[in-house]
Protein backbone atom coordinates (compact mmCIF):
# COMPACT_ATOMS: atom_id res chain seq x y z
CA UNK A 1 -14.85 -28.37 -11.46
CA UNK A 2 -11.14 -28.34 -10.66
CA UNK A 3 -10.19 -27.52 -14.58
CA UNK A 4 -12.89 -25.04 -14.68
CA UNK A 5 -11.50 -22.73 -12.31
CA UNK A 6 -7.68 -23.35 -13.17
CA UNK A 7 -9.32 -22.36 -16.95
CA UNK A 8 -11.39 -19.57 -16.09
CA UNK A 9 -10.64 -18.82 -12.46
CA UNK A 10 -9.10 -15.52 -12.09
CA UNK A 11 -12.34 -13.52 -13.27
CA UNK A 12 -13.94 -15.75 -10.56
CA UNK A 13 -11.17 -14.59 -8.00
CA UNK A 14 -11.97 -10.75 -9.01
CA UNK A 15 -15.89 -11.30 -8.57
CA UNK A 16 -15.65 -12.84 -4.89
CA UNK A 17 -12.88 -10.26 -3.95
CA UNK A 18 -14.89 -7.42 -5.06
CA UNK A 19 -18.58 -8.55 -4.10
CA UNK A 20 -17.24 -9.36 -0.24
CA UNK A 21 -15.33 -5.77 -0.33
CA UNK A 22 -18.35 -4.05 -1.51
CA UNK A 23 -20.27 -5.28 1.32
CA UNK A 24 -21.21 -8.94 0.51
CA UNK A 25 -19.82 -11.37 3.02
CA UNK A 26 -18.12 -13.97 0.60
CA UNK A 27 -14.86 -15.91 1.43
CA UNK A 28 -12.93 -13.26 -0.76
CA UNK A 29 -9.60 -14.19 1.46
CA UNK A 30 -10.23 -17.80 0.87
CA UNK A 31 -10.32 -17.17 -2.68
CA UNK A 32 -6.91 -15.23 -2.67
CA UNK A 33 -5.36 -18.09 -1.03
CA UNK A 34 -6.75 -20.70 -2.92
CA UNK A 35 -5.63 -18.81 -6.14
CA UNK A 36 -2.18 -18.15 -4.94
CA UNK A 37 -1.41 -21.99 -3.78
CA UNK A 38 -2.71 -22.66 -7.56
CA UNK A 39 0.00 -20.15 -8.69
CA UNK A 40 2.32 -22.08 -7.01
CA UNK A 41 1.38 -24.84 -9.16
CA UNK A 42 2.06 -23.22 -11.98
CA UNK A 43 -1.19 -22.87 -12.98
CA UNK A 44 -1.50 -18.78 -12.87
CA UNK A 45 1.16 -16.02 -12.77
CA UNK A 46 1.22 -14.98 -8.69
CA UNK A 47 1.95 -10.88 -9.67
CA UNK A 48 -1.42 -11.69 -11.91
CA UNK A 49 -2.98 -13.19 -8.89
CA UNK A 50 -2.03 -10.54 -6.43
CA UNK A 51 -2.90 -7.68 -8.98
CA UNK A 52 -6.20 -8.90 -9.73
CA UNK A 53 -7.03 -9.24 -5.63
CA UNK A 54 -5.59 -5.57 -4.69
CA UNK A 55 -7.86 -4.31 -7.75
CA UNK A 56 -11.11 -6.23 -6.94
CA UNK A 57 -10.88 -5.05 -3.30
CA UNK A 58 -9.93 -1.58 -3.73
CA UNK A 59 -12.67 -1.30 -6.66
CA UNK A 60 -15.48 -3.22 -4.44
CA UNK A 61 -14.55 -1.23 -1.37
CA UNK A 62 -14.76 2.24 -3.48
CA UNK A 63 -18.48 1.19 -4.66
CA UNK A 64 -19.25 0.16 -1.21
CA UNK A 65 -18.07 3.59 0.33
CA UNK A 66 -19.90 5.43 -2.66
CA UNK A 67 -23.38 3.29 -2.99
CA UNK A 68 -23.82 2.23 0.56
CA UNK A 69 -22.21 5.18 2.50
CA UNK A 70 -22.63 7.92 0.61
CA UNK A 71 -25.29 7.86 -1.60
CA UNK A 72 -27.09 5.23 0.19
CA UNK A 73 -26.86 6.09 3.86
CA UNK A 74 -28.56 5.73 6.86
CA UNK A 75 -32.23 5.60 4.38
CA UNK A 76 -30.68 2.03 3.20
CA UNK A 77 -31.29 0.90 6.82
CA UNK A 78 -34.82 2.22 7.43
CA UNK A 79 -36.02 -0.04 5.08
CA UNK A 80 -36.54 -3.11 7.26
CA UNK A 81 -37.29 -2.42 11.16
CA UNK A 82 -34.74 -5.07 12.26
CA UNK A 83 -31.90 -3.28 10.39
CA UNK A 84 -32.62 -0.50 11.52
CA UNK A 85 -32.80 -1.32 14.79
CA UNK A 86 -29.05 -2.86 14.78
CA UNK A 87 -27.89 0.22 12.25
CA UNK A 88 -29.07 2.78 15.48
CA UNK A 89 -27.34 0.47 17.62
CA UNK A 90 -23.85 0.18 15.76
CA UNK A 91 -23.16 3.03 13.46
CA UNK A 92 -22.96 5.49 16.10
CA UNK A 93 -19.83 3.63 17.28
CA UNK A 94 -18.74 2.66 13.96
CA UNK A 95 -19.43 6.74 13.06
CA UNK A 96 -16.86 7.34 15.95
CA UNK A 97 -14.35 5.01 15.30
CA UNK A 98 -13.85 6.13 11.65
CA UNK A 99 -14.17 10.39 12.75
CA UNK A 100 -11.33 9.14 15.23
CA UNK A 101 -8.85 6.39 13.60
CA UNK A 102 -10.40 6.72 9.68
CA UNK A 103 -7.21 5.94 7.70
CA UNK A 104 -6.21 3.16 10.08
CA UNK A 105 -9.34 1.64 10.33
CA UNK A 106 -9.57 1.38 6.58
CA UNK A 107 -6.20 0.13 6.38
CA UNK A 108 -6.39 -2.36 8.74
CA UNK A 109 -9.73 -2.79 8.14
CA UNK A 110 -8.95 -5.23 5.24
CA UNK A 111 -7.62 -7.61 7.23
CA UNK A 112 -10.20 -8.48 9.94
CA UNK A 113 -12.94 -10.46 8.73
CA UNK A 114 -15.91 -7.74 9.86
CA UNK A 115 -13.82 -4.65 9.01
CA UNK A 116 -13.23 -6.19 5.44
CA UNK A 117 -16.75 -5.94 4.04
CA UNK A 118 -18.25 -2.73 6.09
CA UNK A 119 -15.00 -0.30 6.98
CA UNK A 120 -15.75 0.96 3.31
CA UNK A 121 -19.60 2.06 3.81
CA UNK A 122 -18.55 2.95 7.21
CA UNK A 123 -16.42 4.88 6.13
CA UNK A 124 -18.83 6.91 3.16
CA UNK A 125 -21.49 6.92 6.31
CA UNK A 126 -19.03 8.79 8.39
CA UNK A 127 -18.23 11.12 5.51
CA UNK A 128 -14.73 10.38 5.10
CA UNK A 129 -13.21 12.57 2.54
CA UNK A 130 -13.04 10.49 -0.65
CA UNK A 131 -9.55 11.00 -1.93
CA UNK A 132 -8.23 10.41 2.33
CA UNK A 133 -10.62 6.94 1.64
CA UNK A 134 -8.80 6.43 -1.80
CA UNK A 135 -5.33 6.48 -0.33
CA UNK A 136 -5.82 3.92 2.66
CA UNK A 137 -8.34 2.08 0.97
CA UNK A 138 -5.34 1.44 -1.82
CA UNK A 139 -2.89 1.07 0.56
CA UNK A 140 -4.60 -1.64 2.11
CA UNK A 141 -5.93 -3.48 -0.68
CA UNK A 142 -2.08 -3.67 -1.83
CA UNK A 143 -0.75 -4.55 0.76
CA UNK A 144 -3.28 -6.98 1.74
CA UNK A 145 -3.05 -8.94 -1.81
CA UNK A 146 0.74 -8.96 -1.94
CA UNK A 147 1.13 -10.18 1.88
CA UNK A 148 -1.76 -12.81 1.62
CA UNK A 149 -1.20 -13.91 -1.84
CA UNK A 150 2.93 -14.31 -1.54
CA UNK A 151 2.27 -16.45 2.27
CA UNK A 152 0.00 -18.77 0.04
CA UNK A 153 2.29 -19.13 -2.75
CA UNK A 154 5.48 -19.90 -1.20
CA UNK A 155 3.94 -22.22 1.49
CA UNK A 156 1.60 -23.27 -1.22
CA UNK A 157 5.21 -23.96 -2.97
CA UNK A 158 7.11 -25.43 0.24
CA UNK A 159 4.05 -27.80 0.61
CA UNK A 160 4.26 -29.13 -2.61
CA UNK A 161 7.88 -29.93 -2.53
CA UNK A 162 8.04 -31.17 0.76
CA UNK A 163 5.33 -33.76 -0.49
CA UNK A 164 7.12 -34.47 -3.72
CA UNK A 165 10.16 -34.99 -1.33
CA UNK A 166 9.14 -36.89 1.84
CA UNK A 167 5.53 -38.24 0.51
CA UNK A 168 2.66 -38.86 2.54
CA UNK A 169 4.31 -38.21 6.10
CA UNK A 170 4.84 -34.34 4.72
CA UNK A 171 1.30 -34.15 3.48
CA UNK A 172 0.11 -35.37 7.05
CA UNK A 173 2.51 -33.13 8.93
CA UNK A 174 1.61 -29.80 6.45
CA UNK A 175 -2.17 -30.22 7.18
CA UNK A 176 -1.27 -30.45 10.85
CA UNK A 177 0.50 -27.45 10.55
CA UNK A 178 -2.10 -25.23 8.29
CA UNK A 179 -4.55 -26.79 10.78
CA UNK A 180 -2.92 -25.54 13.83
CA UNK A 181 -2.06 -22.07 12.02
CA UNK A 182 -5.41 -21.80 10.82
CA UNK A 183 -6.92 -22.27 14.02
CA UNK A 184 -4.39 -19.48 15.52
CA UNK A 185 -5.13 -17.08 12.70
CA UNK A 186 -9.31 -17.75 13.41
CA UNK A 187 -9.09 -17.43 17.48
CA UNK A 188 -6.37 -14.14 16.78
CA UNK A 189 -9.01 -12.67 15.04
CA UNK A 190 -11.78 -13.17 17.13
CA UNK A 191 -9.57 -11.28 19.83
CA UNK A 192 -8.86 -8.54 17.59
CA UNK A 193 -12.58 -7.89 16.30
CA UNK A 194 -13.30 -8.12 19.91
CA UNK A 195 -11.06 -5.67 21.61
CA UNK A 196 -12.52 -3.47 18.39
């Protein structure tokens, strides 16, 4: 499995980032990560890495806005009574919040774990003028891949030379410390996307 994705990974790493931005809740931000530490390895190019995520999100996002929001609307939640229900619920608010704060929330939006997969249909339900969408949405899908992707490398990197260095006391200590960052990252989050 291992030397099937460091063989024909990155097309994998483009699929996952662009089916969660479309609208798909996959671990498309796992993926980067896991991709990047495997650049450090020396397994892929990182600029390839990062290039490929920033294109896959700002692509998947773009038919998100455009299938979902625009073309799709509000008549892809009448379909099923319980969507509907939750779609009268939350995309008055969601309506408001991208008429108010549209560029930000698309910025930002890629890096909250909600915002990620929905700011970009949001954002087509709201009508959000496409090229205004176009500019944030690329904005953040840069700046998301470069920031994401170059944290994993180089720790990806640091990890794997502290190990080589120290052995099995760095290993223990570096999984303590993604452990402990991880769990800072997750709760951080979850007080962002509440305050939201």
């Amino acid at each position: 499995m291992v030397d099937f994705i460091i063989n024909h990974g990155l097309p994998l790493l483009f699929l996952v980032v662009m089916i969660e931005s479309f609208g798909v809740p996959l671990p498309g931000e796992t993926a980067l990560i896991a991709f990047a530490i495997l650049a450090s390895q020396g397994h892929y190019p990182i600029v390839l890495v990062i290039f490929l995520a920033a294109l896959a999100a700002i692509i998947g996002d773009n038919l998100g806005y455009w299938l979902i929001g625009r073309w799709g609307g509000r008549k892809l939640f009448r379909k099923w009574g319980w969507l509907e229900r939750y779609a009268e619920r939350v995309l008055p608010q969601a309506e408001k919040l991208v008429a108010n704060h549209g560029g930000k929330t698309v910025f930002f939006g890629r890096f909250i774990t909600v915002l990620r997969y929905t700011a970009a249909w949001v954002a087509g339900l709201g009508k959000m003028p496409w090229g205004k969408f176009l500019f944030w949405n690329a904005a953040g899908g840069i700046v998301w891949a470069t920031l994401v992707g170059l944290v994993a490398y180089y720790s990806g990197q640091a990890a794997a030379n502290a190990i080589k260095r120290y052995g099995i006391y760095a290993a223990l200590m570096i999984v303590a410390v993604v452990v402990l960052g991880g769990l800072l990252v997750h709760y951080g989050k979850k007080r962002m996307e509440k305050d939201l």
